[in-house]
Structure formats: C-alpha cells, structure tokens
C-alpha atoms as a PDB file:
ATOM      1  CA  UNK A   1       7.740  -0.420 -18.795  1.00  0.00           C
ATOM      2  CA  UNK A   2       7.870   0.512 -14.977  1.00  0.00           C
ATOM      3  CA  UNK A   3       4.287   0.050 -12.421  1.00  0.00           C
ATOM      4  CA  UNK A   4       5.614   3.163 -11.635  1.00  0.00           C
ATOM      5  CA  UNK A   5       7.663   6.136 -12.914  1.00  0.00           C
ATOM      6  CA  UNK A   6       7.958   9.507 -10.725  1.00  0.00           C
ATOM      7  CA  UNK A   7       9.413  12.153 -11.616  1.00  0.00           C
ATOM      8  CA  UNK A   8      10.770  15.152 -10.131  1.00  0.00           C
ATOM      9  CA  UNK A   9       7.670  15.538  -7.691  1.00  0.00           C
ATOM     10  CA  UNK A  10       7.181  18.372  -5.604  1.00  0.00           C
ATOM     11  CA  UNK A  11       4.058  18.819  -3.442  1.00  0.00           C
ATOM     12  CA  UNK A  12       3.558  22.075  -1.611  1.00  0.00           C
ATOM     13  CA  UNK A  13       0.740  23.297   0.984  1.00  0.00           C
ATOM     14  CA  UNK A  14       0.300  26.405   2.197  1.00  0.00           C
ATOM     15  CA  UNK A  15      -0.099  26.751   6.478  1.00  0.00           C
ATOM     16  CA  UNK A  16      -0.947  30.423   7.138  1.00  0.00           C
ATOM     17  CA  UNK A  17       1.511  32.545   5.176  1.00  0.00           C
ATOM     18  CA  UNK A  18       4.365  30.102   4.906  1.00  0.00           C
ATOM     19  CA  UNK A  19       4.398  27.323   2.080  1.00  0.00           C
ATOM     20  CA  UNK A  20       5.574  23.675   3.648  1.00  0.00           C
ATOM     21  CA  UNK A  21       7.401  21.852   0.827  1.00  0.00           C
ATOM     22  CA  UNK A  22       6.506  17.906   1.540  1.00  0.00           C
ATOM     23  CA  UNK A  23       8.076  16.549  -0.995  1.00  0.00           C
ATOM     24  CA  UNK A  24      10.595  18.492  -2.827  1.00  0.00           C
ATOM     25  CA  UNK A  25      11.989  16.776  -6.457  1.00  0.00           C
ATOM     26  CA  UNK A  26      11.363  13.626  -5.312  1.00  0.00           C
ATOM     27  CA  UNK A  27      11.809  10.264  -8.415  1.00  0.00           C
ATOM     28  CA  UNK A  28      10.788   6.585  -8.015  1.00  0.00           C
ATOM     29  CA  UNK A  29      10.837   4.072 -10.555  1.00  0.00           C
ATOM     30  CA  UNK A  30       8.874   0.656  -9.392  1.00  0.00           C
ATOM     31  CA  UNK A  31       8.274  -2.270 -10.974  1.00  0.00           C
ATOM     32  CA  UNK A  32       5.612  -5.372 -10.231  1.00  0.00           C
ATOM     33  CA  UNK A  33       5.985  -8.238  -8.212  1.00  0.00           C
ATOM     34  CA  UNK A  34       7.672  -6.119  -5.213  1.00  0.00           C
ATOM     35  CA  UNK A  35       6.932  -5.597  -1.620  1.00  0.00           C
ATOM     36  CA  UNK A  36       8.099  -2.223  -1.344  1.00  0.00           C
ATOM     37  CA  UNK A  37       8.452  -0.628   1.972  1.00  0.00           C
ATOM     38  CA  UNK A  38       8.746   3.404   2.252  1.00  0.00           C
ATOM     39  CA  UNK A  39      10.603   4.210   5.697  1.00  0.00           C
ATOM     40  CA  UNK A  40      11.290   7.738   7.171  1.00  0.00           C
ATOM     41  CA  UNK A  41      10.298  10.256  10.485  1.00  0.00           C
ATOM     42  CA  UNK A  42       7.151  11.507  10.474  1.00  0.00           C
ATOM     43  CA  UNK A  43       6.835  14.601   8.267  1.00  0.00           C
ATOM     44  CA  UNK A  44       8.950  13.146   5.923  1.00  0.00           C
ATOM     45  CA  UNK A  45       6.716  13.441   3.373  1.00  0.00           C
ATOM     46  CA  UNK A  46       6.123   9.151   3.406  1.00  0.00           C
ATOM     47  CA  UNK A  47       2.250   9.729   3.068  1.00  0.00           C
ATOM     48  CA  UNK A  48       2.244  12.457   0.684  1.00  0.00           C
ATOM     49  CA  UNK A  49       4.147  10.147  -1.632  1.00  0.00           C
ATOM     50  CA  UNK A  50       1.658   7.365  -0.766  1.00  0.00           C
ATOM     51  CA  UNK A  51      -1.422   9.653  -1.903  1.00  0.00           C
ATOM     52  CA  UNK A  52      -0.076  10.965  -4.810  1.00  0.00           C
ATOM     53  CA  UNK A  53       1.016   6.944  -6.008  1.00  0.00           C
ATOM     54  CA  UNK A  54      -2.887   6.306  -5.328  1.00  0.00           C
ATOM     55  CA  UNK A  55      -4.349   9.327  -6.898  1.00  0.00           C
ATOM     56  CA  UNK A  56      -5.265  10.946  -3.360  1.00  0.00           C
ATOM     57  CA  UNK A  57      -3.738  13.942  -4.371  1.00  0.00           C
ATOM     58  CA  UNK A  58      -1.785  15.677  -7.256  1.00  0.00           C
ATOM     59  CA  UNK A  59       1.848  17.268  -7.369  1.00  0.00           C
ATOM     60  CA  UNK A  60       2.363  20.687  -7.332  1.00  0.00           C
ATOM     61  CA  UNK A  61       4.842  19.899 -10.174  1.00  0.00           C
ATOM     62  CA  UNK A  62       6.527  17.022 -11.423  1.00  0.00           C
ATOM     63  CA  UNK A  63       5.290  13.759 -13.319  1.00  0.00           C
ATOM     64  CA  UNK A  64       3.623  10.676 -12.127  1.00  0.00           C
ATOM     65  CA  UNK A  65       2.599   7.847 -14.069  1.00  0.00           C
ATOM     66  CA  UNK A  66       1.128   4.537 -12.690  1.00  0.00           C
ATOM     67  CA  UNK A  67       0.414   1.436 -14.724  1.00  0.00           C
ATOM     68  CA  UNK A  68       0.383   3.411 -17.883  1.00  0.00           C
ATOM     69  CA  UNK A  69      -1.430   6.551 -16.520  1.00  0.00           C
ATOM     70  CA  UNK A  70      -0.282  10.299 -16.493  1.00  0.00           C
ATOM     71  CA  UNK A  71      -2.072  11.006 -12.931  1.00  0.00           C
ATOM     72  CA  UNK A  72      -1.684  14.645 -13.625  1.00  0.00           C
ATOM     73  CA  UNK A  73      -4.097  14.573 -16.778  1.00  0.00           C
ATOM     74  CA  UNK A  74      -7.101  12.960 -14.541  1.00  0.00           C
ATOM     75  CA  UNK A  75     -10.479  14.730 -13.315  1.00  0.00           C
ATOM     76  CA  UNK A  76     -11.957  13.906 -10.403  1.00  0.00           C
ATOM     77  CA  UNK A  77     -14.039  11.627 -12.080  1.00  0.00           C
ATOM     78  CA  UNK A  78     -11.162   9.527 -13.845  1.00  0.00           C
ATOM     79  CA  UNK A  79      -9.002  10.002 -10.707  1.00  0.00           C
ATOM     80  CA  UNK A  80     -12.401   7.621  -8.793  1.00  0.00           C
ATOM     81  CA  UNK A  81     -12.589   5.634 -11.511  1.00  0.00           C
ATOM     82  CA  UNK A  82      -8.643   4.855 -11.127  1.00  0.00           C
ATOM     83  CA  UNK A  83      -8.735   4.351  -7.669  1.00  0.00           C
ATOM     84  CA  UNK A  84     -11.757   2.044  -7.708  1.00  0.00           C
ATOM     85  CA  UNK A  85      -9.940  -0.518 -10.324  1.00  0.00           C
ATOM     86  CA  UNK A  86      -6.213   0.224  -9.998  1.00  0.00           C
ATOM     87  CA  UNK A  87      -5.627   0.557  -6.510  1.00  0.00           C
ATOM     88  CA  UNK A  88      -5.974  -1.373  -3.364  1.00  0.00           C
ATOM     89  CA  UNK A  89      -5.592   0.285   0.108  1.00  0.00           C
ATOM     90  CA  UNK A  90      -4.800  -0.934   3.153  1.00  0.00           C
ATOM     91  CA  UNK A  91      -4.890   1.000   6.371  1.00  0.00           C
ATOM     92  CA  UNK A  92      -4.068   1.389  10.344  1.00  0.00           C
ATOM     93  CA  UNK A  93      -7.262   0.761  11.755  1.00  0.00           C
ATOM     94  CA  UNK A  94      -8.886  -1.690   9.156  1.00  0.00           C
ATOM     95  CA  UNK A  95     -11.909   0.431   7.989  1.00  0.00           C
ATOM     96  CA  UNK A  96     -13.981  -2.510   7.915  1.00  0.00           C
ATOM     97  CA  UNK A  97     -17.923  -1.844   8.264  1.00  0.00           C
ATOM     98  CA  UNK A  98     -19.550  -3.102  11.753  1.00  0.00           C
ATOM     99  CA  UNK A  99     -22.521  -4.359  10.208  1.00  0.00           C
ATOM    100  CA  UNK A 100     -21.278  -6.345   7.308  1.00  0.00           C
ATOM    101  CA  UNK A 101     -19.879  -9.790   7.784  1.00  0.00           C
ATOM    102  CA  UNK A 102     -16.261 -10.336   6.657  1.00  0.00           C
ATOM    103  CA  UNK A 103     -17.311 -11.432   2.813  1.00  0.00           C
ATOM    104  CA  UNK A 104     -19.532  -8.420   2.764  1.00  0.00           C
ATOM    105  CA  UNK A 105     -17.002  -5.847   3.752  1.00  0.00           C
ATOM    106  CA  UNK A 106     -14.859  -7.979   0.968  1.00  0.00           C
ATOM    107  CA  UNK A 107     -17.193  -7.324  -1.641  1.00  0.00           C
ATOM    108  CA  UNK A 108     -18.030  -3.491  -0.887  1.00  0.00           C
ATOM    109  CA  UNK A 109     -15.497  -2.097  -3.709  1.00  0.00           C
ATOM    110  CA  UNK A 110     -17.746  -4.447  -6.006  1.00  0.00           C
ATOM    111  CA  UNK A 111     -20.879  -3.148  -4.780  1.00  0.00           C
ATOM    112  CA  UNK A 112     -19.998   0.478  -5.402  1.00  0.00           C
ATOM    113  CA  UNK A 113     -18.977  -0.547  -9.200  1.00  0.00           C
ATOM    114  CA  UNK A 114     -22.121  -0.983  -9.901  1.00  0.00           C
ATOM    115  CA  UNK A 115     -21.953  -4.775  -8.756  1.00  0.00           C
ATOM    116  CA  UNK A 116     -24.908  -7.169  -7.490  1.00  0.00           C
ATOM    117  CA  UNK A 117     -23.921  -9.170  -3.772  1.00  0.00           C
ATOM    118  CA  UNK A 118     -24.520 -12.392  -4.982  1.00  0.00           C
ATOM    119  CA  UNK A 119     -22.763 -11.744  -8.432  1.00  0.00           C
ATOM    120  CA  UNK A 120     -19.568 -10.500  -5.835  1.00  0.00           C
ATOM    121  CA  UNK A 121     -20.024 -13.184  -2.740  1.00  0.00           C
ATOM    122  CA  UNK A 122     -17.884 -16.201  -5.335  1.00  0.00           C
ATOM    123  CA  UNK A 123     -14.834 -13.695  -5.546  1.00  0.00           C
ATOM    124  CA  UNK A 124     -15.128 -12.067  -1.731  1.00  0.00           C
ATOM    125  CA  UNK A 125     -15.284 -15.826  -0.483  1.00  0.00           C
ATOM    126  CA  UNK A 126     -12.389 -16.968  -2.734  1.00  0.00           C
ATOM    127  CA  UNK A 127     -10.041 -14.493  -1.175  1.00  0.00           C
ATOM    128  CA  UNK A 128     -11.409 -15.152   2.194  1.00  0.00           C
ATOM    129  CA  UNK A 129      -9.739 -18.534   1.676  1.00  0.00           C
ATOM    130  CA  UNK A 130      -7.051 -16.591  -0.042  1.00  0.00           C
ATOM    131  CA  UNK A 131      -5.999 -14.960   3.529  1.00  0.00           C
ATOM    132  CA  UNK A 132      -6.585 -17.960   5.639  1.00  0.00           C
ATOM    133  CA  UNK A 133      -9.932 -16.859   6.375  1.00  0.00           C
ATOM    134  CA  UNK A 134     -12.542 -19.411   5.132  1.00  0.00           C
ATOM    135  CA  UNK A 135     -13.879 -19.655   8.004  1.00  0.00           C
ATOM    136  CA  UNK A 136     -14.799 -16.530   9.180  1.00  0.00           C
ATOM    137  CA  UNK A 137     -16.832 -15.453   5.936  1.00  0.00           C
ATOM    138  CA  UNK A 138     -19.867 -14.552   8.553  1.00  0.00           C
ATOM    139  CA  UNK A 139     -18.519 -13.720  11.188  1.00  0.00           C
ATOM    140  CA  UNK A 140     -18.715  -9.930  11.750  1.00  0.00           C
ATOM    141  CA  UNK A 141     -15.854  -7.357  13.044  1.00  0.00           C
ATOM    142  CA  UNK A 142     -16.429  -7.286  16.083  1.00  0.00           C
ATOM    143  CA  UNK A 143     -15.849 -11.200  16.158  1.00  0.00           C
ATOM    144  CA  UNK A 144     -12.774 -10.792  14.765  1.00  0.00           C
ATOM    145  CA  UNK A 145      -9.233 -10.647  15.795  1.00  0.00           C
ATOM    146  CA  UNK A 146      -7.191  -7.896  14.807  1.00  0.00           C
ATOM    147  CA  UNK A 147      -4.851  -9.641  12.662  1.00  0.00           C
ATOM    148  CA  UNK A 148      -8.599 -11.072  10.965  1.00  0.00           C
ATOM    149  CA  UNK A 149      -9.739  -7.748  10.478  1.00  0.00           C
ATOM    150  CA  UNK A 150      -6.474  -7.069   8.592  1.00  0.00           C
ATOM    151  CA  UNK A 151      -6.713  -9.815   6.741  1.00  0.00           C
ATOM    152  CA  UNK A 152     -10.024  -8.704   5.673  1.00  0.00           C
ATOM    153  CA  UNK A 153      -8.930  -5.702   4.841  1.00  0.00           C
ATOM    154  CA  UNK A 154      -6.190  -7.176   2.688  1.00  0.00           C
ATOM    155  CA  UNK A 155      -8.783  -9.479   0.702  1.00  0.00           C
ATOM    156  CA  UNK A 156     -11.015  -6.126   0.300  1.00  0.00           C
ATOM    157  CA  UNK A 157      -7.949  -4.510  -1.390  1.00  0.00           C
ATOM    158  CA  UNK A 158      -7.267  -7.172  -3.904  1.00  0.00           C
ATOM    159  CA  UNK A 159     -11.075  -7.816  -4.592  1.00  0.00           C
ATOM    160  CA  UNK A 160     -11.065  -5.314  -7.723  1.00  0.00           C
ATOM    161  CA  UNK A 161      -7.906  -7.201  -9.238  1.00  0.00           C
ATOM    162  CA  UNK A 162      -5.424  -3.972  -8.507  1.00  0.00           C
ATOM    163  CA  UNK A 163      -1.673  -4.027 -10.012  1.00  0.00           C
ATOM    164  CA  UNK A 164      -0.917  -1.644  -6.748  1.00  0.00           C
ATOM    165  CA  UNK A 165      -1.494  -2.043  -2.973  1.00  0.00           C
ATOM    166  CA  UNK A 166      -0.571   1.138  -1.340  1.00  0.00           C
ATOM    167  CA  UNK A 167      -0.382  -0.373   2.695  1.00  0.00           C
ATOM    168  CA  UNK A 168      -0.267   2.618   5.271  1.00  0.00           C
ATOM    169  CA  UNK A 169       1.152   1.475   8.304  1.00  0.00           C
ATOM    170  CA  UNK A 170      -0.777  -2.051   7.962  1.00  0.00           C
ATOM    171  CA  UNK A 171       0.732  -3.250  11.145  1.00  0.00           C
ATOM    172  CA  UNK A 172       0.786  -0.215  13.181  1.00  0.00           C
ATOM    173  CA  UNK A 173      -2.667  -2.068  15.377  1.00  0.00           C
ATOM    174  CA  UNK A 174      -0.913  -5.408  15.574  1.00  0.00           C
ATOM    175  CA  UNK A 175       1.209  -7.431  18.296  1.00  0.00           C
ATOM    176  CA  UNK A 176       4.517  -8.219  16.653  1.00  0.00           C
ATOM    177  CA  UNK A 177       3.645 -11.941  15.893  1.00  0.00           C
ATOM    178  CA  UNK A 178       0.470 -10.811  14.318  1.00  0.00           C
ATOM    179  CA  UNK A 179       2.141  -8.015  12.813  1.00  0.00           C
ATOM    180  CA  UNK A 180       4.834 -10.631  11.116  1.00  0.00           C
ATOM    181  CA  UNK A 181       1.608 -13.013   9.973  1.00  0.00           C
ATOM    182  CA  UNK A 182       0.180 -10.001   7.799  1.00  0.00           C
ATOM    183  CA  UNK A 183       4.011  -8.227   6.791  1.00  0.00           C
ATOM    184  CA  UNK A 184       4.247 -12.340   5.215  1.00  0.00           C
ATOM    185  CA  UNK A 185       1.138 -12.201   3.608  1.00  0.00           C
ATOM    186  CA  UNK A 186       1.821  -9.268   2.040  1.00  0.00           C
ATOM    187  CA  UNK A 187       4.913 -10.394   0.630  1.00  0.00           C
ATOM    188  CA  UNK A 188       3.405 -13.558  -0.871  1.00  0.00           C
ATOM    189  CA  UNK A 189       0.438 -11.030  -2.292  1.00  0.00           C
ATOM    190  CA  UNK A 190       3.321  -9.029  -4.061  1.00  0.00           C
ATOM    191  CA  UNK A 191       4.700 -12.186  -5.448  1.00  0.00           C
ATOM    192  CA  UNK A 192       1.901 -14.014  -6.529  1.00  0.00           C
ATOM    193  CA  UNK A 193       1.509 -11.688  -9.490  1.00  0.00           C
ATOM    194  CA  UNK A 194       4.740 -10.524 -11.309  1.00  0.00           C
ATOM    195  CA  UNK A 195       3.080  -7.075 -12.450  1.00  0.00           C
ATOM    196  CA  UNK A 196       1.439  -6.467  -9.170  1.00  0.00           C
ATOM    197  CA  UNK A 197       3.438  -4.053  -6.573  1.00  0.00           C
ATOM    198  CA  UNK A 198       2.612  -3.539  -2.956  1.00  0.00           C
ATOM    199  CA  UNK A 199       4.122  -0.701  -1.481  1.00  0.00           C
ATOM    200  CA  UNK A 200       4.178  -0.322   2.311  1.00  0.00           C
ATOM    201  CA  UNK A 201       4.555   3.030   4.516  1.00  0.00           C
ATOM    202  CA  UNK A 202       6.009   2.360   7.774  1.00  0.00           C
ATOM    203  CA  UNK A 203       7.772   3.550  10.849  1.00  0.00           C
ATOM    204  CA  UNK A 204       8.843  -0.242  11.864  1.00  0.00           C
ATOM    205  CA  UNK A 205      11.760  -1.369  10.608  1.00  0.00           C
ATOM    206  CA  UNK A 206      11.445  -4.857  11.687  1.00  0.00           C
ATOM    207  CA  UNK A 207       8.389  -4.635   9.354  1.00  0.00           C
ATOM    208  CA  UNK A 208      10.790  -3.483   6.607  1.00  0.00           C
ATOM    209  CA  UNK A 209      12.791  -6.349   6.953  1.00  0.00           C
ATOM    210  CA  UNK A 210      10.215  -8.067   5.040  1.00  0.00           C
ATOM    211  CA  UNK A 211      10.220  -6.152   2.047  1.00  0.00           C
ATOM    212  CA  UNK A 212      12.434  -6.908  -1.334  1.00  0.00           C
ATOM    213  CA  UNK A 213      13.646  -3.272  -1.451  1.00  0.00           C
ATOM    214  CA  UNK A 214      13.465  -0.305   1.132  1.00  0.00           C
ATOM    215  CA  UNK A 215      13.084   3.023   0.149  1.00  0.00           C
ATOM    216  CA  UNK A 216      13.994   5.584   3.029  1.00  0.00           C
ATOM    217  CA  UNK A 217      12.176   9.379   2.455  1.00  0.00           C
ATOM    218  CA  UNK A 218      13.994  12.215   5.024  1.00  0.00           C
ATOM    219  CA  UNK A 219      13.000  15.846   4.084  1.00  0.00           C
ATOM    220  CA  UNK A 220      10.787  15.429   0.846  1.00  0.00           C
ATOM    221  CA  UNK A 221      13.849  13.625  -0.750  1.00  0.00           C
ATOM    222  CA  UNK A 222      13.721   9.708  -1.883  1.00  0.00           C
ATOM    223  CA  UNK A 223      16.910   7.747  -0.756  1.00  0.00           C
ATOM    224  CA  UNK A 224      17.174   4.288  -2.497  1.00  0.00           C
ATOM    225  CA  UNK A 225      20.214   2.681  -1.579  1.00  0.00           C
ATOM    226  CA  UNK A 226      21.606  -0.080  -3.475  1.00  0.00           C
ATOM    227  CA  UNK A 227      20.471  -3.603  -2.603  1.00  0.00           C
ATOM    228  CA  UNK A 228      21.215  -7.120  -0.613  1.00  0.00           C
ATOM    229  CA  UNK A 229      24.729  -7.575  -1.606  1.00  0.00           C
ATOM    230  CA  UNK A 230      25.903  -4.503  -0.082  1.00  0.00           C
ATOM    231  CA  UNK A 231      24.402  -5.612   2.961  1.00  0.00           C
ATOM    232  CA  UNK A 232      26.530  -8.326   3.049  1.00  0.00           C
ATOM    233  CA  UNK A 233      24.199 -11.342   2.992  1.00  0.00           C
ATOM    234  CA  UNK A 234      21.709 -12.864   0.793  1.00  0.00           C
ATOM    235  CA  UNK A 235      17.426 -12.570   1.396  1.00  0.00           C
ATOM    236  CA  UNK A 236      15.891 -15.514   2.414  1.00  0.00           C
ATOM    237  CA  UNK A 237      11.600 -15.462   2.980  1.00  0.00           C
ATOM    238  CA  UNK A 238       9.868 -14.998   6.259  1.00  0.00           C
ATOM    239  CA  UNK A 239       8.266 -17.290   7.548  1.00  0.00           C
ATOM    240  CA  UNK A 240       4.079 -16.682   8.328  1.00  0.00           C
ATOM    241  CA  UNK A 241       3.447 -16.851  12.044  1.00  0.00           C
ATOM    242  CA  UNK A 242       7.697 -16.282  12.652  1.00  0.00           C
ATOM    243  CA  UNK A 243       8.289 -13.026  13.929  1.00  0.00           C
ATOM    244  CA  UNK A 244      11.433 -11.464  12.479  1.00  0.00           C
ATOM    245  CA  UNK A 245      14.898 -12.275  14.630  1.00  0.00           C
ATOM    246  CA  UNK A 246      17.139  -9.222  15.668  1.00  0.00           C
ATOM    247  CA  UNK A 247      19.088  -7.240  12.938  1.00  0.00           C
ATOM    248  CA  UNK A 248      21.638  -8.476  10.835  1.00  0.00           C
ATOM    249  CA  UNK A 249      20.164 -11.628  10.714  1.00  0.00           C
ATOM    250  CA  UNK A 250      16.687 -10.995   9.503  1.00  0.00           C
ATOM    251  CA  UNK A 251      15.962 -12.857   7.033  1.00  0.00           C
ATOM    252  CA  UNK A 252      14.002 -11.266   3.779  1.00  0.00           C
ATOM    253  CA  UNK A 253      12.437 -12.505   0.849  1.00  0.00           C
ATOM    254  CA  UNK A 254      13.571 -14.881  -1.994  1.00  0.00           C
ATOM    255  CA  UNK A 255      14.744 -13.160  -4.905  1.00  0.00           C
ATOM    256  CA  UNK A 256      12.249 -13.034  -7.801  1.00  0.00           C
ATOM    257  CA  UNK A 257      13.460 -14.880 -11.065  1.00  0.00           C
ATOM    258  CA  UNK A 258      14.455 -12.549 -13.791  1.00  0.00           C
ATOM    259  CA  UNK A 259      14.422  -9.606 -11.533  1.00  0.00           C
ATOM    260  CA  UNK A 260      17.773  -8.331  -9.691  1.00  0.00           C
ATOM    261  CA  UNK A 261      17.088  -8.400  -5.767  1.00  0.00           C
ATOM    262  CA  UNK A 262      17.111  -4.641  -3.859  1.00  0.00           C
ATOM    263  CA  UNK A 263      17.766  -4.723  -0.077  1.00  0.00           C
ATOM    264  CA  UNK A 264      17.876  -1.128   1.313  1.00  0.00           C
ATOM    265  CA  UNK A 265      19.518  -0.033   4.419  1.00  0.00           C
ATOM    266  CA  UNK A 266      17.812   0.485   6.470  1.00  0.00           C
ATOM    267  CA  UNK A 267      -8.507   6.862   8.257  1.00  0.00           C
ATOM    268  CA  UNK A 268     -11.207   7.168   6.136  1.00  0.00           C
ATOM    269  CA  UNK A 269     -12.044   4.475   3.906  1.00  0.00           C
ATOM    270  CA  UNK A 270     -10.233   3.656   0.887  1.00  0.00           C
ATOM    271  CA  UNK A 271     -11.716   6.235  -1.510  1.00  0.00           C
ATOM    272  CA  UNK A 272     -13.705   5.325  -4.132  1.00  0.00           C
ATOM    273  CA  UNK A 273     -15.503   8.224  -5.140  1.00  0.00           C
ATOM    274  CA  UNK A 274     -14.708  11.645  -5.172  1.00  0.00           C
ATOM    275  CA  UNK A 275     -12.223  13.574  -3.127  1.00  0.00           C
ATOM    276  CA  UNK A 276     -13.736  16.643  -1.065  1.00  0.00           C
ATOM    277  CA  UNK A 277     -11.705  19.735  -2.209  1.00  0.00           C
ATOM    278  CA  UNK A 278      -9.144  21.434   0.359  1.00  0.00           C
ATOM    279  CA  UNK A 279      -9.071  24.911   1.147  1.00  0.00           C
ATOM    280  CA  UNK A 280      -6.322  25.547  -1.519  1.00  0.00           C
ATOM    281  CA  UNK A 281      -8.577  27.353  -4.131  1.00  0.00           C
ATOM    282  CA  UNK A 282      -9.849  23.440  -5.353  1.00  0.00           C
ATOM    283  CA  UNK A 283      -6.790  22.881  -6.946  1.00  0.00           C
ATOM    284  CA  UNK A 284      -5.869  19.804  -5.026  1.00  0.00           C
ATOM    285  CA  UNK A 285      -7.595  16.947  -3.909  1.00  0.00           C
ATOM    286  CA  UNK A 286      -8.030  16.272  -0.582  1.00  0.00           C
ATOM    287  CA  UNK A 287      -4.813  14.959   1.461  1.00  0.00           C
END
C-alpha cells in the first residue's frame, strides 16, 4: 500500500467574488523511503498540496489518504492528533524557540504530547548526534549557525518517529554549501527508513537534484515525468558538504533496492494543535 494516495484533489478559495482554483484534479501516489521534491512557480499550488499532505488543510473535493488515513474523515481534534505523531515539518526560517537550547527545542513535540523533559532529553540528544550535532545540545539559537538551526529543526521533525517529512523550502535561508549539507541529510533521513517519505517544496532546482523523483506542479496540475533513464544517465548520491556541480552532470541519489528509481525533469510553527478557522464559513482549516 502507498505512504500516499491522492486523488483527484481540488482546493478552492474564494478572494472577493471570484473563486481561485489552487489545485484543480490534482493525483499523487508516494511511497516510503523517497526524497521527494515538489517544483513549480509560485502560485502553483506547491504549498497547498504540501498542507493538505500534512493535514493543514482539507480539499474542496477529491481523496487523500496518508499512511492509512482518509484525511477527509478527521476533526480538528484527530487532524492535531495526526499531525503531532505522523508528520514532521520542516520550514524556511527554522521556528526554533530563542530560549530553549538545541535538545530542548528537539524535544518540544514531546513535551506537548503530554511528555516529561527528562523522560524526552535521551531521544532529543540521540538525534542531536543523529544530525551531526552532539555538540551543540546546549547551545542556544542564537549560538547557532544557520545550517545548525536547520539541523535542529530536522532532529525536531523526526523526534515523534513520523513516516512523512513535509520540508517547505528547507534551504531557502542557506548559502549553497550549507544548503547542499542539509538537501544530503535529508536524503539519508528518507533512506534510513524504507516506509518513511520526505517530501520537499522548492523553487531551487539545484536542490532538486538531490531528490530520487521530482514532481513539477504548474497551474493546480501534478506533472510526474518518467524517471532517470530517460534522462539519459544513472543517479549516483551527493555527497554531504559537496555542493551540487552544474546540470547534466549532477549527480543524485543511489537507487533504493527493490524499488524502481524516478528522476524527473526537471512560518508559524509546525502545528500541533488546532488550526484557527478561515473566514470561509469554518469549513476549512487554516492555510
């Protein structure tokens, strides 16, 4: 069975008297173990597909499943509840909190589950290794590097055990070196486990270049086309602290045993409880 199965999604919003079609009869089908990048001009509808994958926000029509669950049946209490366990997310700007050291802001998805700090500091410190960061456990943001505080922020995502990482724009703050360091961890995140997926929205496509398959969104429609072969060479895996050499060389990951490789052609704080209502008559959640 798929991570993930979409369906026919369609995702309206209404601006004034005019209705703004983001997505319109969009399908996806996703398994685990992928790094999954989701490429496309802004207003493409690329992070309306993200928050609807993460339970963010629900499809005016159309199906959604993700790791077993029918999206569309949950209340805002089952949609938290999802979110909290199911999903990791990674953002822009880090969302780390200024006053917590670097395990801390690791552990704060355990905290809100109810969660004691000590019971949560062996995990949050194990995945500070995990990301290179052993050594920074106390250290706070603001004695961090930006490629640290994504790091962080990559730990925090995977401290709940997700099977998804939804990554929006992860290396949009980041120097390209940097940049590459985190676009390779991610990749060896998505491999580690074979049923978890990481899927990546991004205007880069040197950042792209790292993924195992590229999925291309223009006008609310999902292009997925065909895979490494047709590009006429065979993936290879970055290298961490190797920025990515000019196109058609760049080199992408190894393929996955038992799994066919795809090559395409080219704010807030991860939400954990409840999603305010928009002015839509509380029939979505938020954006």
């Amino acid at each position: 069975m798929a991570l993930v199965e979409a369906r026919d999604l369609v995702r309206e919003y209404r601006m004034g008297e005019e209705r703004v079609r983001a997505l319109d009869g969009a399908s996806l089908t996703l398994d685990g173990g992928q790094f999954v990048s989701v490429i496309g001009p802004s207003g493409a509808g690329k992070s309306t597909l993200l928050h609807i994958l993460g339970a963010l926000d629900t499809p005016t029509s159309g199906t959604i499943t993700v790791d077993g669950v029918d999206l569309g049946t949950l209340d805002d209490d089952a949609a938290s509840s999802f979110r909290r366990h199911r999903v990791g997310f990674i953002f822009q700007f880090f969302n780390l909190v200024p006053t917590l050291s670097a395990w801390e802001n690791v552990a704060l998805p355990m905290l809100l589950d109810s969660k004691s700090l000590g019971s949560a500091k062996p995990r949050a410190v194990e995945l500070m290794e995990r990301v290179g960061l052993g050594n920074r456990i106390d250290h706070r943001p603001s004695e961090l590097s930006g490629g640290q505080m994504q790091r962080v922020a990559i730990a925090r995502s995977l401290i709940m055990d997700p099977k998804i990482l939804l990554a929006d724009e992860p290396t949009g703050n980041l120097d390209s070196k940097t940049g590459a360091d985190v676009l390779a961890l991610l990749a060896e995140v998505a491999h580690d486990e074979p049923d978890r997926l990481v899927l990546m929205v991004t205007h880069a496509d040197d950042a792209a270049d790292f993924s195992d398959r590229v999925i291309t969104v223009r006008d609310g429609k999902i292009h997925d086309p065909g895979n490494v072969a047709a590009a006429g060479r065979e993936p290879q895996a970055p290298t961490a602290g190797q920025a990515p050499p000019s196109r058609p060389e760049i080199p992408g990951p190894p393929p996955i045993p038992g799994r066919p490789s795809a090559r395409p052609v080219p704010g807030a704080l991860w939400m954990t409880g409840p999603i305010p209502r928009v002015g839509d008559g509380g029939r979505h959640r938020a954006q």
